[in-house]
Protein backbone atom coordinates (compact mmCIF):
# COMPACT_ATOMS: atom_id res chain seq x y z
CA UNK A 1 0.00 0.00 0.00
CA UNK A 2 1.30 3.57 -1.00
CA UNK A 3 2.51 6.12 1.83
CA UNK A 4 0.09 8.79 2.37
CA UNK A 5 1.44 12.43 3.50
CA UNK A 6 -0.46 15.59 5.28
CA UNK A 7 -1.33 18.77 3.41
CA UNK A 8 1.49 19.99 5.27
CA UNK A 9 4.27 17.96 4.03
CA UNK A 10 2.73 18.43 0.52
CA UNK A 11 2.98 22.22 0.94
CA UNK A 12 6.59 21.79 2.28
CA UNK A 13 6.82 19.76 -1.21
CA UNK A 14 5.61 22.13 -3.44
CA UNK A 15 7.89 24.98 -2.05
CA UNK A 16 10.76 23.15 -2.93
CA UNK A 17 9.40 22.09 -6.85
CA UNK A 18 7.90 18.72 -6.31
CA UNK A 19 5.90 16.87 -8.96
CA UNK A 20 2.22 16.99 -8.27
CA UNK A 21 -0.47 15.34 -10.26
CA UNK A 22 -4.53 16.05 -9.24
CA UNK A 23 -6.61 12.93 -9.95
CA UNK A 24 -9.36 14.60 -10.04
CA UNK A 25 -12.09 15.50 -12.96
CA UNK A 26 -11.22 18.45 -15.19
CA UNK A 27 -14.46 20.43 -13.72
CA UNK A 28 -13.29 19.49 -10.33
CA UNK A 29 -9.44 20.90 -11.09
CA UNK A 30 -11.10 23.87 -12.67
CA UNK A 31 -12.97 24.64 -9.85
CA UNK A 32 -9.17 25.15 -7.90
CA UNK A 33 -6.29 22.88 -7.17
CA UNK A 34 -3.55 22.95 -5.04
CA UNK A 35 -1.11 25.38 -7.13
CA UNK A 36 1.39 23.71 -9.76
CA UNK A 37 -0.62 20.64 -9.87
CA UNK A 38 -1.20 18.68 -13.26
CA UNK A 39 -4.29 17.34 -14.14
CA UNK A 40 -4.38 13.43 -15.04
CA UNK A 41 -7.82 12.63 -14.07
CA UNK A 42 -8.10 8.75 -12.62
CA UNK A 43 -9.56 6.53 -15.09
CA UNK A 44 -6.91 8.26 -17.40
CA UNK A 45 -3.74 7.41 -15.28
CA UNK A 46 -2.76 4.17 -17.14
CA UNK A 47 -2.90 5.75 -20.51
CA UNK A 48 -0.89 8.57 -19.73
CA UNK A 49 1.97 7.00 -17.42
CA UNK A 50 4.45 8.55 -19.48
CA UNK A 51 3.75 11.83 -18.18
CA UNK A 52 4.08 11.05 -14.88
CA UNK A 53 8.08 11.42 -13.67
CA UNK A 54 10.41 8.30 -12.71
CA UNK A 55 13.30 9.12 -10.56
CA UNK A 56 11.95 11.04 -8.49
CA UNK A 57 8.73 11.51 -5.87
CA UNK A 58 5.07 12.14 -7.45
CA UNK A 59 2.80 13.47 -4.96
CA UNK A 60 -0.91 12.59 -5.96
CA UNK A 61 -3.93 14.45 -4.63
CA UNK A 62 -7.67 13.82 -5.32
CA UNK A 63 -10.67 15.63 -3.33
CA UNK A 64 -10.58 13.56 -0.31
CA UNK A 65 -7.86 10.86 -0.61
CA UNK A 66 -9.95 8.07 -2.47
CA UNK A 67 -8.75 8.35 -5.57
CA UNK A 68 -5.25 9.72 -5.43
CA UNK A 69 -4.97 6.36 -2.76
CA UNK A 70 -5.73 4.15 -5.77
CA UNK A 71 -3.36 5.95 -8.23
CA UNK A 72 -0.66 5.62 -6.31
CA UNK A 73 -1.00 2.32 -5.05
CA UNK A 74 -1.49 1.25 -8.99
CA UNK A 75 1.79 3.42 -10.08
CA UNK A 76 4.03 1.93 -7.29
CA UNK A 77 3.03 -1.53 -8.93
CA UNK A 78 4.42 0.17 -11.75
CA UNK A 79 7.62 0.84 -10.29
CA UNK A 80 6.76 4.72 -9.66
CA UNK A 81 7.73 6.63 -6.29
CA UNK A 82 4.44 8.16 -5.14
CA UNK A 83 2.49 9.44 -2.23
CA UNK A 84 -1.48 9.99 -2.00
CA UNK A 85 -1.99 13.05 -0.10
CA UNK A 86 -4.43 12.36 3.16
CA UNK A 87 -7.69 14.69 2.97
CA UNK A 88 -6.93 15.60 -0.43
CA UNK A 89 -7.96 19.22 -1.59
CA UNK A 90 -10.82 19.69 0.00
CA UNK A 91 -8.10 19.49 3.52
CA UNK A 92 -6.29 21.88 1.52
CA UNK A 93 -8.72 24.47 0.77
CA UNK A 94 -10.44 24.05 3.95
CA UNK A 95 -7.25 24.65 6.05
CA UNK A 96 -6.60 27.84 4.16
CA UNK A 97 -3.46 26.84 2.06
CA UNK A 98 -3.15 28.59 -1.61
CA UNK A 99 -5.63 27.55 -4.51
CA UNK A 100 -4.74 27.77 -8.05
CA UNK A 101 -7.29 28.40 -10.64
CA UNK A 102 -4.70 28.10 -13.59
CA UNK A 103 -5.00 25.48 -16.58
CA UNK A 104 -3.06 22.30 -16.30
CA UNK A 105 0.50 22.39 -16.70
């Protein structure tokens, strides 16, 4: 089963340039997202592994933790380094932190 972080630790993450990817929906991700994220919604994830960095951690966030759970613990099958992000972005908006309302990256 994949590690799962805080919001904290993911905001310590972003500050110093870590890979984020939001699981989410596209109307979910346009309605904010933790900033710098990229949008690969869930059901999309196997198609479109080969945007998703080796080498390195990928820190995955859904709305509550559901989804981004089930990403990573399919990509670490894969051989990917990843984290799920506990409470997701609803945690993140709801303790304050930074929202981004900018298109995928």
């Amino acid at each position: 089963m994949a590690k799962e972080v805080t919001i904290e630790e993911l905001e310590q993450a972003i500050a110093a340039g870590a890979h984020v990817v939001d699981v989410r929906e596209a109307d979910e991700f346009e309605n904010g997202h933790v900033p710098n994220a990229h949008l690969i919604p869930l059901n999309t994830v196997p198609d479109r592994m080969a945007e998703i960095p080796q080498g390195e951690t990928v820190w995955l966030i859904c709305q509550g933790g559901v989804r981004s759970m089930k990403a990573a613990n399919y990509l670490e099958t894969q051989g990917y380094d990843v984290v799920s992000v506990a409470g997701g972005t609803g945690s993140w908006i709801g303790a304050g932190k930074a929202v981004s309302f900018e298109a995928s990256k």
